[in-house]
C-alpha atoms as a PDB file:
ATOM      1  CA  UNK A   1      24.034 -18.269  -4.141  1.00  0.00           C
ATOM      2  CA  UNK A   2      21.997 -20.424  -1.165  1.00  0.00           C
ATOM      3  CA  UNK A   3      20.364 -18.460   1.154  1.00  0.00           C
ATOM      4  CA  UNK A   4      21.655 -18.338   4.824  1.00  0.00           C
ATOM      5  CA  UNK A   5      18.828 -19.433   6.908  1.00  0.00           C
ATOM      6  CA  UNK A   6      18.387 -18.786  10.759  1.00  0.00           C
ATOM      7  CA  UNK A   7      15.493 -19.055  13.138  1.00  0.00           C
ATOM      8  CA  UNK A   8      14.094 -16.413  15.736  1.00  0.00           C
ATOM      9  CA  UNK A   9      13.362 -17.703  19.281  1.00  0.00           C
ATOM     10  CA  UNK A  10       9.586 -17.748  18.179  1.00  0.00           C
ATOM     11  CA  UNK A  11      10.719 -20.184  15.422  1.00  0.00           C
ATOM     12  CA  UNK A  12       9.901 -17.861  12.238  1.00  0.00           C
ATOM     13  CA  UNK A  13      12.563 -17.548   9.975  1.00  0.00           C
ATOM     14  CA  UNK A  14      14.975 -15.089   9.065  1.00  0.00           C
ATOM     15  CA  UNK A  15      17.009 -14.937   5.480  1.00  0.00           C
ATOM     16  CA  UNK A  16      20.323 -13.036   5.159  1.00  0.00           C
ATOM     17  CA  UNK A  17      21.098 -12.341   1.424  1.00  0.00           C
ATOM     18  CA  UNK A  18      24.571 -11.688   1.253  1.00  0.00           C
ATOM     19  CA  UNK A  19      26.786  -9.788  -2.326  1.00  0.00           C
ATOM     20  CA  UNK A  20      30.024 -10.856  -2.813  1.00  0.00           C
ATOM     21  CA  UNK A  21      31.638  -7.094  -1.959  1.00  0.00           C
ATOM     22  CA  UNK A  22      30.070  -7.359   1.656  1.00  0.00           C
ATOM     23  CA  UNK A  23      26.749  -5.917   1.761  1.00  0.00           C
ATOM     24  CA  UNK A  24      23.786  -7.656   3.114  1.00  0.00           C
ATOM     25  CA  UNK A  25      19.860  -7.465   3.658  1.00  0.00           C
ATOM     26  CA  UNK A  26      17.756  -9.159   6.021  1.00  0.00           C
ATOM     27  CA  UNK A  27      14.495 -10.908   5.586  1.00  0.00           C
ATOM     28  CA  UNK A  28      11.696 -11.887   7.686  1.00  0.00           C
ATOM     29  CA  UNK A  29       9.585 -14.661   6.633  1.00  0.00           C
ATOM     30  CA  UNK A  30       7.069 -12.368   8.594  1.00  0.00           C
ATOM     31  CA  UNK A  31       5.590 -10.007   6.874  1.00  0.00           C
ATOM     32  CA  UNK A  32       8.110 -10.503   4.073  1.00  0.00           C
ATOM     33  CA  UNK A  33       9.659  -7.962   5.655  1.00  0.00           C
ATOM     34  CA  UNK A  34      13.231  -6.593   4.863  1.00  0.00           C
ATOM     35  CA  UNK A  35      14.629  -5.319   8.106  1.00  0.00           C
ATOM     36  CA  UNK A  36      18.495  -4.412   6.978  1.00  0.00           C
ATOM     37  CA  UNK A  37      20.264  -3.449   4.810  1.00  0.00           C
ATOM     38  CA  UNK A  38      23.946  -2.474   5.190  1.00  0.00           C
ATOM     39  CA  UNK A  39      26.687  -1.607   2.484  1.00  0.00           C
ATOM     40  CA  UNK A  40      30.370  -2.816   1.853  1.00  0.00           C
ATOM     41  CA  UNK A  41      30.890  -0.877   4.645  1.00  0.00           C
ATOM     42  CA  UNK A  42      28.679  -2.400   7.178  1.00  0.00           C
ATOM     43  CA  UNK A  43      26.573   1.378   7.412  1.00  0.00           C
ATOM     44  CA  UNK A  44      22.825   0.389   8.202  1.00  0.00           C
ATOM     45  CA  UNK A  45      20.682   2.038   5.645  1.00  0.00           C
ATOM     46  CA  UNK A  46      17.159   1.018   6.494  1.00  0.00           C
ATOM     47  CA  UNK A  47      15.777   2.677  10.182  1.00  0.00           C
ATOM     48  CA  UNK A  48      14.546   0.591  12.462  1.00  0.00           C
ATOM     49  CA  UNK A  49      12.779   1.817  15.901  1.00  0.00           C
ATOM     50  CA  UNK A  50      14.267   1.457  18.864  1.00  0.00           C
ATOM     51  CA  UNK A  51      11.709  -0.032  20.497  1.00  0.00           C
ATOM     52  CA  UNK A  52      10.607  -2.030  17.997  1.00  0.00           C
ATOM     53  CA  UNK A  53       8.960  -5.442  18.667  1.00  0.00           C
ATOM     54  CA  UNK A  54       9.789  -9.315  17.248  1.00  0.00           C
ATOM     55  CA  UNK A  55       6.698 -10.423  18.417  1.00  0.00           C
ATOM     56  CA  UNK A  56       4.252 -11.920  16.080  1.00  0.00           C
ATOM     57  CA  UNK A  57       1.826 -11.019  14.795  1.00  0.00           C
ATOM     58  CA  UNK A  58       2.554  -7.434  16.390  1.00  0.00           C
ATOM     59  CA  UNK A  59       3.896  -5.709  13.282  1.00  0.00           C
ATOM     60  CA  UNK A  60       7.684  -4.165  13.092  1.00  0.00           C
ATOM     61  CA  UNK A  61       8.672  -0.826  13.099  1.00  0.00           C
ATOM     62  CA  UNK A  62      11.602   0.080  10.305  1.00  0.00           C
ATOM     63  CA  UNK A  63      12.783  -1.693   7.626  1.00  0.00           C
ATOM     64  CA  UNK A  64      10.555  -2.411   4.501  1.00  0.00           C
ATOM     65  CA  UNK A  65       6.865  -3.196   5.486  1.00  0.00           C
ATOM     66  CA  UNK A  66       4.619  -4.813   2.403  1.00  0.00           C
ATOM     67  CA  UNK A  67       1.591  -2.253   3.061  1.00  0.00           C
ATOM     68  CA  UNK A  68      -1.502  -4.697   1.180  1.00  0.00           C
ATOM     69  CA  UNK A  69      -4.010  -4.688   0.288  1.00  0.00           C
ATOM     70  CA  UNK A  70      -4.771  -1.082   2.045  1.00  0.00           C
ATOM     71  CA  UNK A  71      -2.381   1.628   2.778  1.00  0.00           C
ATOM     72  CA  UNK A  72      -2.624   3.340   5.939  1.00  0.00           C
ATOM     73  CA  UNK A  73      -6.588   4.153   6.485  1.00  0.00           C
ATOM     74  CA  UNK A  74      -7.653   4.514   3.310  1.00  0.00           C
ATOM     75  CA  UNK A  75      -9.903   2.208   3.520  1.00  0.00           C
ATOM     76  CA  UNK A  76     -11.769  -0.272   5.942  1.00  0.00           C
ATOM     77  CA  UNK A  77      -9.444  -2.705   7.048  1.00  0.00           C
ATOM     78  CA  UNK A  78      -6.525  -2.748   9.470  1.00  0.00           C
ATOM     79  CA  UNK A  79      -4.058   0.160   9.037  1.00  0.00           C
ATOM     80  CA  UNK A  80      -1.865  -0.695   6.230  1.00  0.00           C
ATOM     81  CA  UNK A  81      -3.395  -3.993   5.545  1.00  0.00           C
ATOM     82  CA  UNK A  82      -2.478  -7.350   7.199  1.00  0.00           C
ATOM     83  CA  UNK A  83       0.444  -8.533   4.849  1.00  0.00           C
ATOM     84  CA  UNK A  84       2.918  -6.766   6.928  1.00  0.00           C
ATOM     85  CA  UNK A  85       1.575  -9.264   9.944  1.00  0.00           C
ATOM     86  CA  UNK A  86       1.200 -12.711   7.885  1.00  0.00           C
ATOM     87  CA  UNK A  87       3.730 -15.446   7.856  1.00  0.00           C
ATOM     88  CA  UNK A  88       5.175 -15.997   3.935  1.00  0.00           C
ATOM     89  CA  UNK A  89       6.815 -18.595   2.551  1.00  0.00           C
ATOM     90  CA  UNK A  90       9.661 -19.378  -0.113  1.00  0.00           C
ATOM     91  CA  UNK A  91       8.061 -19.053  -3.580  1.00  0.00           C
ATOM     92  CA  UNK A  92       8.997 -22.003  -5.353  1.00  0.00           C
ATOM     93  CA  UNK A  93       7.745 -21.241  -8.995  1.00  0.00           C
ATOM     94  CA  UNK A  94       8.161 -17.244  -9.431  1.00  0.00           C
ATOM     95  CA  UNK A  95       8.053 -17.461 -13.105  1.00  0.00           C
ATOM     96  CA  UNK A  96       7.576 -15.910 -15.331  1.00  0.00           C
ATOM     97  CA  UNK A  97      10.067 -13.383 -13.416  1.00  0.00           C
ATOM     98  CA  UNK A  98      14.019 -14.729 -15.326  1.00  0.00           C
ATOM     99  CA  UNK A  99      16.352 -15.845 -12.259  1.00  0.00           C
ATOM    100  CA  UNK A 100      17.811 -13.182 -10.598  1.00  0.00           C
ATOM    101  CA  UNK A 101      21.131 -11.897 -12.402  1.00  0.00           C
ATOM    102  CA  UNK A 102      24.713 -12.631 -11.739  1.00  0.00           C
ATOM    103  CA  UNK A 103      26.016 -11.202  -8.593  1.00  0.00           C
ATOM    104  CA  UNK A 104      23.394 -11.062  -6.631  1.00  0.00           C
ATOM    105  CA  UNK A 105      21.432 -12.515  -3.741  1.00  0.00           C
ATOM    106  CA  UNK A 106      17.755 -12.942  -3.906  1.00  0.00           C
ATOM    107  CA  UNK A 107      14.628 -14.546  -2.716  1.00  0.00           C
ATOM    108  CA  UNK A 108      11.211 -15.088  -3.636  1.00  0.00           C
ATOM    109  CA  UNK A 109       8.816 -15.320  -1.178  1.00  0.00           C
ATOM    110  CA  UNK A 110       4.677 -15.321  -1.821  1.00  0.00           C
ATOM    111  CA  UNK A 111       1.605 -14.609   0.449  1.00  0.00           C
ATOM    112  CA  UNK A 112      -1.196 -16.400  -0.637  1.00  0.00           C
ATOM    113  CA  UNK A 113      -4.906 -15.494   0.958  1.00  0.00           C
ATOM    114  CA  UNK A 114      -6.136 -17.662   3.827  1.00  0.00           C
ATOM    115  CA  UNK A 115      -9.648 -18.346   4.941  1.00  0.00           C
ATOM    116  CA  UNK A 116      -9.099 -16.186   8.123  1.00  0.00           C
ATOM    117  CA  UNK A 117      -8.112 -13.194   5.213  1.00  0.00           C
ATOM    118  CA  UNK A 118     -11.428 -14.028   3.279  1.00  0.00           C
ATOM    119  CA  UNK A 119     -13.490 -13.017   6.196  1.00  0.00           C
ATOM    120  CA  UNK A 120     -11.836  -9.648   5.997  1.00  0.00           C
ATOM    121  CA  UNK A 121     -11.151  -9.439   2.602  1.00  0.00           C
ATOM    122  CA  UNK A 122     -13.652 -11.856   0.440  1.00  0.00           C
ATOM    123  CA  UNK A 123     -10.590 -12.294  -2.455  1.00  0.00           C
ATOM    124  CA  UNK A 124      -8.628 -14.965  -3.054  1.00  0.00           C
ATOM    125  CA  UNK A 125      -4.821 -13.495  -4.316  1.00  0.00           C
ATOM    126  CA  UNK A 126      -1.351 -14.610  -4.628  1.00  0.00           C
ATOM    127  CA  UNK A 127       1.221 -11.853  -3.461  1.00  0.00           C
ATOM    128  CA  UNK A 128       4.669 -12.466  -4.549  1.00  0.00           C
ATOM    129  CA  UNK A 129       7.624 -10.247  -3.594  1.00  0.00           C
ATOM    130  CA  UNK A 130      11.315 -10.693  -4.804  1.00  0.00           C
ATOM    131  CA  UNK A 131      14.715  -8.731  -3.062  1.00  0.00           C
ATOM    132  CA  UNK A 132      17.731  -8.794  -4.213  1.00  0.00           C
ATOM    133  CA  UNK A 133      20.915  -7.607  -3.644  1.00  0.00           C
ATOM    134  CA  UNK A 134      23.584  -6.028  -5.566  1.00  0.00           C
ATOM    135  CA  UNK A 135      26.224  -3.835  -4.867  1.00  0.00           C
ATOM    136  CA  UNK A 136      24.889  -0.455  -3.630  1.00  0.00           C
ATOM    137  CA  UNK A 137      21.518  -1.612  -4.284  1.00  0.00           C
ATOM    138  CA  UNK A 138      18.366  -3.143  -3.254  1.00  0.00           C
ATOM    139  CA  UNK A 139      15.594  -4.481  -5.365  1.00  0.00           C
ATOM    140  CA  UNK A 140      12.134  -5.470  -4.740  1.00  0.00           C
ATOM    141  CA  UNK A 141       9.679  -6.676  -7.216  1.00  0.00           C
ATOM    142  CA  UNK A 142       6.061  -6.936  -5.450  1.00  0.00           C
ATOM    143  CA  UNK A 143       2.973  -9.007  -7.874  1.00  0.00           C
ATOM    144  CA  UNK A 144      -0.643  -9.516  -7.178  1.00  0.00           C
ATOM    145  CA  UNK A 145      -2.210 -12.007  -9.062  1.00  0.00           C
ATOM    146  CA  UNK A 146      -6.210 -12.011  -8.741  1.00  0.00           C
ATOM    147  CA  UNK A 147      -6.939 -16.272  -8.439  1.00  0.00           C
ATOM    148  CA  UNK A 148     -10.682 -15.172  -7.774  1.00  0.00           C
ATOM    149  CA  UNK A 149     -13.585 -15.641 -10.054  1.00  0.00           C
ATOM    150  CA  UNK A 150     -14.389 -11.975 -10.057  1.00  0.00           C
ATOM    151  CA  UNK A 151     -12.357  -8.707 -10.338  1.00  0.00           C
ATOM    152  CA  UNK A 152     -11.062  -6.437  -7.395  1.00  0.00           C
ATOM    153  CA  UNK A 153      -9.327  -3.370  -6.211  1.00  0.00           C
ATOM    154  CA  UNK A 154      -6.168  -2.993  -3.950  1.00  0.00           C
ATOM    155  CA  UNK A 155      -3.497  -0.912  -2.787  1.00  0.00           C
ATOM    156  CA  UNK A 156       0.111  -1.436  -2.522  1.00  0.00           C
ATOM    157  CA  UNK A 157       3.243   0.333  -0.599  1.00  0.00           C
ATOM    158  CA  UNK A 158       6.327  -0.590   0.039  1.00  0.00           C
ATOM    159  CA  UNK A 159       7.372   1.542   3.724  1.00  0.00           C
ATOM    160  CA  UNK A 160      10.750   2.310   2.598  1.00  0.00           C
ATOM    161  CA  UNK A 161      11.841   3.231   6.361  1.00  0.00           C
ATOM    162  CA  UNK A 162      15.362   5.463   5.574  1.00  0.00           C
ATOM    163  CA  UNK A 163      17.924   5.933   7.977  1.00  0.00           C
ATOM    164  CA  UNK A 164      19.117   9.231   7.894  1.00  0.00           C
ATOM    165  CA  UNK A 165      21.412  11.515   9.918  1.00  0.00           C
ATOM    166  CA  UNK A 166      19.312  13.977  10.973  1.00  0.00           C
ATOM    167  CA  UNK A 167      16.090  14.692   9.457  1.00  0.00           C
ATOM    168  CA  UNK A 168      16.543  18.722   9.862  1.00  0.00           C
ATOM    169  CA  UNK A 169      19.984  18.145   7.480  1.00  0.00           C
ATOM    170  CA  UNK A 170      17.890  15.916   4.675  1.00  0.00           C
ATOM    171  CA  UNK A 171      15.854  17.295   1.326  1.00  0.00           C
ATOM    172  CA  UNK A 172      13.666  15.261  -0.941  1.00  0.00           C
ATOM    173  CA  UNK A 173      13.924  16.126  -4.733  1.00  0.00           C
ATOM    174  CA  UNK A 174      12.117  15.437  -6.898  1.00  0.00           C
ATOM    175  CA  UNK A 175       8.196  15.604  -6.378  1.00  0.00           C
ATOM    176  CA  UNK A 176       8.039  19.391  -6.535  1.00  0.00           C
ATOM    177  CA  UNK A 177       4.655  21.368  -8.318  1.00  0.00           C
ATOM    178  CA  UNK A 178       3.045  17.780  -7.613  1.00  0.00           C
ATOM    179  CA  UNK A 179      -0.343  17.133  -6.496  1.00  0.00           C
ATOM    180  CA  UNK A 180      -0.444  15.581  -3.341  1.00  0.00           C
ATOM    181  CA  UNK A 181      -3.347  14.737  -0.616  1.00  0.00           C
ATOM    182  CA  UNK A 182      -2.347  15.813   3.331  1.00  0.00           C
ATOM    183  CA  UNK A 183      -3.445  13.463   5.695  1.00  0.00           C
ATOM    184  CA  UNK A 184      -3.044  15.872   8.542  1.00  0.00           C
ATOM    185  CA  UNK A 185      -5.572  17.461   6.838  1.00  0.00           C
ATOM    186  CA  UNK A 186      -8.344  15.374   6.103  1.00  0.00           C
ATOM    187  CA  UNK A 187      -6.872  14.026   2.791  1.00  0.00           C
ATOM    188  CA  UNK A 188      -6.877  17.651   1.460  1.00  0.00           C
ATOM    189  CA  UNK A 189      -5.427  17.639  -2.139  1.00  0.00           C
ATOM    190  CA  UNK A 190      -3.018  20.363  -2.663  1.00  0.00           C
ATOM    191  CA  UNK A 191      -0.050  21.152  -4.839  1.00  0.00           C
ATOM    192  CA  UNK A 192       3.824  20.877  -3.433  1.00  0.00           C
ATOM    193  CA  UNK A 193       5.365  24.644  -3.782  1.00  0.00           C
ATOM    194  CA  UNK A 194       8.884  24.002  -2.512  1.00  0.00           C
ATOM    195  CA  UNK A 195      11.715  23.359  -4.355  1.00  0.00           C
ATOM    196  CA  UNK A 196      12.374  20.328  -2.537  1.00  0.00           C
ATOM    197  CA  UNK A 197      10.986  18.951   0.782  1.00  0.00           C
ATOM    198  CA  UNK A 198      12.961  19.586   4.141  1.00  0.00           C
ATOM    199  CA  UNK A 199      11.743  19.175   7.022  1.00  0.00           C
ATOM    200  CA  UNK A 200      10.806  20.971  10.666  1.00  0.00           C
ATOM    201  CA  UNK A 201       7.585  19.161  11.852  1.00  0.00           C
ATOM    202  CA  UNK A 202       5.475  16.357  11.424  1.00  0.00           C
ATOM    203  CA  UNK A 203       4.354  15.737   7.340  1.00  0.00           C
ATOM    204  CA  UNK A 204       2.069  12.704   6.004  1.00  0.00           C
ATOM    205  CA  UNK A 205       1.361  13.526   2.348  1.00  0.00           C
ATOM    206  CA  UNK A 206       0.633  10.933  -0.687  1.00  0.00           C
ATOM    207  CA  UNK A 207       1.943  12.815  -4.196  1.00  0.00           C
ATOM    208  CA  UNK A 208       0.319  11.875  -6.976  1.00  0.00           C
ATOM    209  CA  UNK A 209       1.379  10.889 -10.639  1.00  0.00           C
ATOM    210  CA  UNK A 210       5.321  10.956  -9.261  1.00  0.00           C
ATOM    211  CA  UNK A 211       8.019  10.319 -11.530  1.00  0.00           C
ATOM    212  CA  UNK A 212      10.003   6.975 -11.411  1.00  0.00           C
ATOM    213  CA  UNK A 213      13.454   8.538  -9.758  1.00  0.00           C
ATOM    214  CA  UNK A 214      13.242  10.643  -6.779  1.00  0.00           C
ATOM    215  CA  UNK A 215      16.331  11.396  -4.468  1.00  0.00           C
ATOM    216  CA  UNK A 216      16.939  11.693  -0.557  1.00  0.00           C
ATOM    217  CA  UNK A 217      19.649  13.916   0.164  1.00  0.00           C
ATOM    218  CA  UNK A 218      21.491  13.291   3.221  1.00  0.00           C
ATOM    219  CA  UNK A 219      23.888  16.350   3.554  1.00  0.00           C
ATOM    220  CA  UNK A 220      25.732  15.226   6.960  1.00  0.00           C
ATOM    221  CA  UNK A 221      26.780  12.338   5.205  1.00  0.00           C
ATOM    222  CA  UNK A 222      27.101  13.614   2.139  1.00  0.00           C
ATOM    223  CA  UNK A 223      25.227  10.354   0.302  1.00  0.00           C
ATOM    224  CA  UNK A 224      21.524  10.021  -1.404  1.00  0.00           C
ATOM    225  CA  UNK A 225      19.691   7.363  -1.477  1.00  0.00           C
ATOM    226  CA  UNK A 226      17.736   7.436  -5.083  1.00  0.00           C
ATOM    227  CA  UNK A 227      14.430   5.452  -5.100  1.00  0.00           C
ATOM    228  CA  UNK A 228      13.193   4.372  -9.200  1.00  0.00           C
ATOM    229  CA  UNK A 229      10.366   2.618  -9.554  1.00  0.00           C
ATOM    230  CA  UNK A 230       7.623   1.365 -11.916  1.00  0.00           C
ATOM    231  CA  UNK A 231       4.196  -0.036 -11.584  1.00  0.00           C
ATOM    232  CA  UNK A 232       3.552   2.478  -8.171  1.00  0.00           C
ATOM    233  CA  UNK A 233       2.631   5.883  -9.091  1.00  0.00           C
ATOM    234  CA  UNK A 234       2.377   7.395  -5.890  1.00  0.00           C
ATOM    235  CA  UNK A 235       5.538   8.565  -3.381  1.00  0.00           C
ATOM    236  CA  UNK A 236       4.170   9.093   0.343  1.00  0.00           C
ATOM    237  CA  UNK A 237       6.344  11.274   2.561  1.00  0.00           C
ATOM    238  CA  UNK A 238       6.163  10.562   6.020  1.00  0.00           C
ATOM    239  CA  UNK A 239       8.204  11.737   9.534  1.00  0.00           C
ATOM    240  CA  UNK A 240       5.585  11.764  12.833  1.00  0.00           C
ATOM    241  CA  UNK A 241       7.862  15.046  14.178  1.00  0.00           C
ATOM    242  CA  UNK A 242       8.657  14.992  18.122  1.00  0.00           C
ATOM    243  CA  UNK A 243       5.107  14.963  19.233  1.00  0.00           C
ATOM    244  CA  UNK A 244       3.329  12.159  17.516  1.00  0.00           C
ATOM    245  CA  UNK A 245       6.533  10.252  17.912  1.00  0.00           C
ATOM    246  CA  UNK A 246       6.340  10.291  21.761  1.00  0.00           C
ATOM    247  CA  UNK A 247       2.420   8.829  20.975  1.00  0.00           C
ATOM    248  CA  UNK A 248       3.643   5.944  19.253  1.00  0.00           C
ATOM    249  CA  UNK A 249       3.625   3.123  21.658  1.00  0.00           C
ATOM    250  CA  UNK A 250       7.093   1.378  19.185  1.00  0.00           C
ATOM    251  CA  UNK A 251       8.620   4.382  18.697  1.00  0.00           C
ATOM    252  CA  UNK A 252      11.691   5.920  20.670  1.00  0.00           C
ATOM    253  CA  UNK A 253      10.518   9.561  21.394  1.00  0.00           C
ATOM    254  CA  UNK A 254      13.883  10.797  19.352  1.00  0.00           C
ATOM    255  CA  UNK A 255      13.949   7.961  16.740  1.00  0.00           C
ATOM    256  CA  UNK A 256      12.260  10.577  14.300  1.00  0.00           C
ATOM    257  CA  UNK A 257      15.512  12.520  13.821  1.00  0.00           C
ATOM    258  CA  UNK A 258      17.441   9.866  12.338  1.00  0.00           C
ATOM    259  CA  UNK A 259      14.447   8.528  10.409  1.00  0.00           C
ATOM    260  CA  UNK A 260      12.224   9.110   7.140  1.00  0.00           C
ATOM    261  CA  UNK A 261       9.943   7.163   5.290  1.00  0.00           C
ATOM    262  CA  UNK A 262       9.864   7.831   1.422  1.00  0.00           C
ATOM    263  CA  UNK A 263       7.439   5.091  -0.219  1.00  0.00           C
ATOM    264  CA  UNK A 264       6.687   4.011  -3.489  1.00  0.00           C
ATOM    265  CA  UNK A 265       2.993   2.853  -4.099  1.00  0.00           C
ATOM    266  CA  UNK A 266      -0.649   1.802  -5.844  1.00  0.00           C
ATOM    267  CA  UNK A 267      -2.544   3.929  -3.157  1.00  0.00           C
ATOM    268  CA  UNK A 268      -4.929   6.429  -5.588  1.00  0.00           C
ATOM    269  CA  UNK A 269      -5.866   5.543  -7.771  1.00  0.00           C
ATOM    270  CA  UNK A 270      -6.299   2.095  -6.639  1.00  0.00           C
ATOM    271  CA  UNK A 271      -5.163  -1.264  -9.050  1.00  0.00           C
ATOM    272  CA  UNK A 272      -8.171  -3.229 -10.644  1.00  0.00           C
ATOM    273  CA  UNK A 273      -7.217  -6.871 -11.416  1.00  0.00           C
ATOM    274  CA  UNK A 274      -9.470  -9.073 -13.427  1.00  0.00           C
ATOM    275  CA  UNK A 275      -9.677 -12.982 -12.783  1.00  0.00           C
ATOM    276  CA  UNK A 276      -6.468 -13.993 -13.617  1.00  0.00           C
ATOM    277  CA  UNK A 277      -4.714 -11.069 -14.223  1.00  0.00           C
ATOM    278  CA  UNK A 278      -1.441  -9.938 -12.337  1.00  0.00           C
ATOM    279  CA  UNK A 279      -0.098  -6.525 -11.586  1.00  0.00           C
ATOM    280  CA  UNK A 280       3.689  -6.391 -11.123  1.00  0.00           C
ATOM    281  CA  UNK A 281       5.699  -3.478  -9.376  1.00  0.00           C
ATOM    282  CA  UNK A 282       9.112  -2.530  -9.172  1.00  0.00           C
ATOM    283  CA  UNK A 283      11.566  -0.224  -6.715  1.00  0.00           C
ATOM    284  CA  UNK A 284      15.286  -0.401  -6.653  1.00  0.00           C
ATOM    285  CA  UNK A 285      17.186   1.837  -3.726  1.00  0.00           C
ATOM    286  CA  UNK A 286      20.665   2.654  -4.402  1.00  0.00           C
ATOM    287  CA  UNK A 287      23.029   4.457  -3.250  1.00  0.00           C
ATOM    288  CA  UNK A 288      25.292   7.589  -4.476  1.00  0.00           C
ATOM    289  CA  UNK A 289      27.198  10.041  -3.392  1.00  0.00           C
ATOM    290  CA  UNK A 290      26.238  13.121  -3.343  1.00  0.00           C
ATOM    291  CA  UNK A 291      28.217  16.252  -5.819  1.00  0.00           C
ATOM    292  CA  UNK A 292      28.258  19.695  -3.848  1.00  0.00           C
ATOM    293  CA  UNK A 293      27.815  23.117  -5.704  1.00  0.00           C
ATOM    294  CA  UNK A 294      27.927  25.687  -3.120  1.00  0.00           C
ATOM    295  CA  UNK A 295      26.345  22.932  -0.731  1.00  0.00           C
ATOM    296  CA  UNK A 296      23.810  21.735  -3.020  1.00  0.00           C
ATOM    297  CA  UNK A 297      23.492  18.905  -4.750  1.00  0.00           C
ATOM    298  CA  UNK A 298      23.094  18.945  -8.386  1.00  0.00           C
ATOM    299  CA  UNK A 299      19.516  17.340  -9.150  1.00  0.00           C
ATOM    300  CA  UNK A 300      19.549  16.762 -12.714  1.00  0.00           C
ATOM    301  CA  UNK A 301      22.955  14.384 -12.043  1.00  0.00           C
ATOM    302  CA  UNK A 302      20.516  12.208  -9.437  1.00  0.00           C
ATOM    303  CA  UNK A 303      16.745  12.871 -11.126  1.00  0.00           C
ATOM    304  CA  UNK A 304      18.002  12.570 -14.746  1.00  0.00           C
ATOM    305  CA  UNK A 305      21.301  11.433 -15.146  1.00  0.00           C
ATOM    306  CA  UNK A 306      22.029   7.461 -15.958  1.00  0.00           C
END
């Protein structure tokens, strides 16, 4: 299928991948950011804050940041890295990835490393990210390829940025008796002791060694959004709560009730690349609906079922 190009008023581009049943994701040539993505039905599945800011290179709130080559501040550099506030381009040559498969919409876009990022970051890298869409899914497939003479470390996270109903009505399954480290706690390791995760105040936690399906429940609307992924063995659970969101200068002081992120990610340990080597990724977000027992939805159908 072409893509369907349009420009923003600051001239950076904007993709809109379209699948032949009607749903659609959007894409920002900044920051390779996805910033939509709505079903046959036109329902918006990806949060986006309502005061969030088109205004390069100020980064944007919702959607599906590319966190590289730090996440958050573990580390030295800019919060989450600076590929979520680059301009990308249309990757030409994606191979050895196959084309994308029938029925469905994709694009390839790539972030290669700039003298400006050398300063920062002294090694050269391509980043490549593909999305595509299918019906009642979304796929992204992130690779770093190390074009330096010598070998280095990075992280990786993909800000999955869910729209939900209301956060106090939504349970994560999936990452329970997990090790995880609480960054309102210094980065604390502990283990997860629920069941699943619901929510009633602010959390920030990075799990550890998660599995490759884990499942959002949204009871109001009776759906879950399953995330699978390879190549990222961390999950980071994040919602700021009422009183960090009001201290967020891009964030609506109620936007946390109808918003959680649930992120796939290289964040600890972190990925070594030798010269030439590449590291590839992969997270697919789909949607199902959700089968009630008594209220509760059955896990094994969503953790372990086809």
């Amino acid at each position: 299928m072409p893509l369907n190009f349009s420009n923003d008023v600051d001239g950076s581009s904007r993709i809109l991948l379209n699948e032949p049943r009607g749903s659609t994701a959007l894409v920002l040539l900044f920051g390779g950011q996805v910033i939509s993505w709505k079903n046959e039905r036109r329902e918006e599945l990806l949060f986006m804050s309502t005061k969030a800011q088109y205004l390069p290179p100020k980064t944007i709130r919702g959607g599906i940041p590319v966190c590289f080559p730090q996440f958050g501040n573990f580390g030295g550099l800019e919060r989450h890295g600076f590929a979520r506030n680059r301009f990308w381009s249309l990757d030409d040559d994606p191979s050895p990835l196959p084309p994308p498969a029938n029925k469905q919409s994709s694009v390839d876009l790539i972030l290669k490393s700039t003298e400006d990022d050398l300063k920062i970051w002294p090694h050269s890298f391509e980043l490549r990210v593909r999305i595509s869409i299918s019906l009642g899914k979304l796929t992204l497939i992130p690779r770093v390829r190390n074009i330096d003479s010598k070998p280095f470390s990075f992280m990786f996270a993909l800000r999955n940025y869910l729209h939900v109903s209301d956060i106090s009505e939504v349970r994560v399954e999936g990452l329970e008796t997990l090790d995880y480290l609480d960054n309102l706690k210094g980065k604390e390791r502990f283990t997860e002791q629920a069941d699943a995760i619901t929510f009633d105040g602010e959390i920030d936690r990075v799990y550890l060694n998660t599995p490759t399906k884990i499942a959002v429940i949204d009871h109001e609307r009776k759906r879950t959004i399953e995330l699978r992924k390879e190549g990222m063995p961390n999950a980071v659970v994040w919602n700021p709560w009422d009183k960090k969101a009001k201290s967020i200068a891009d964030m609506g002081d109620e936007d946390y009730i109808t918003m959680l992120c649930v992120d796939s990610g290289a964040i600890e340990p972190q990925v070594l690349l030798k010269p030439g080597e590449e590291w590839k990724g992969r997270q697919e977000l789909s949607i199902v609906s959700s089968s009630y027992c008594s209220g509760q939805l059955d896990p094994r159908k969503v953790l372990y079922g086809d």
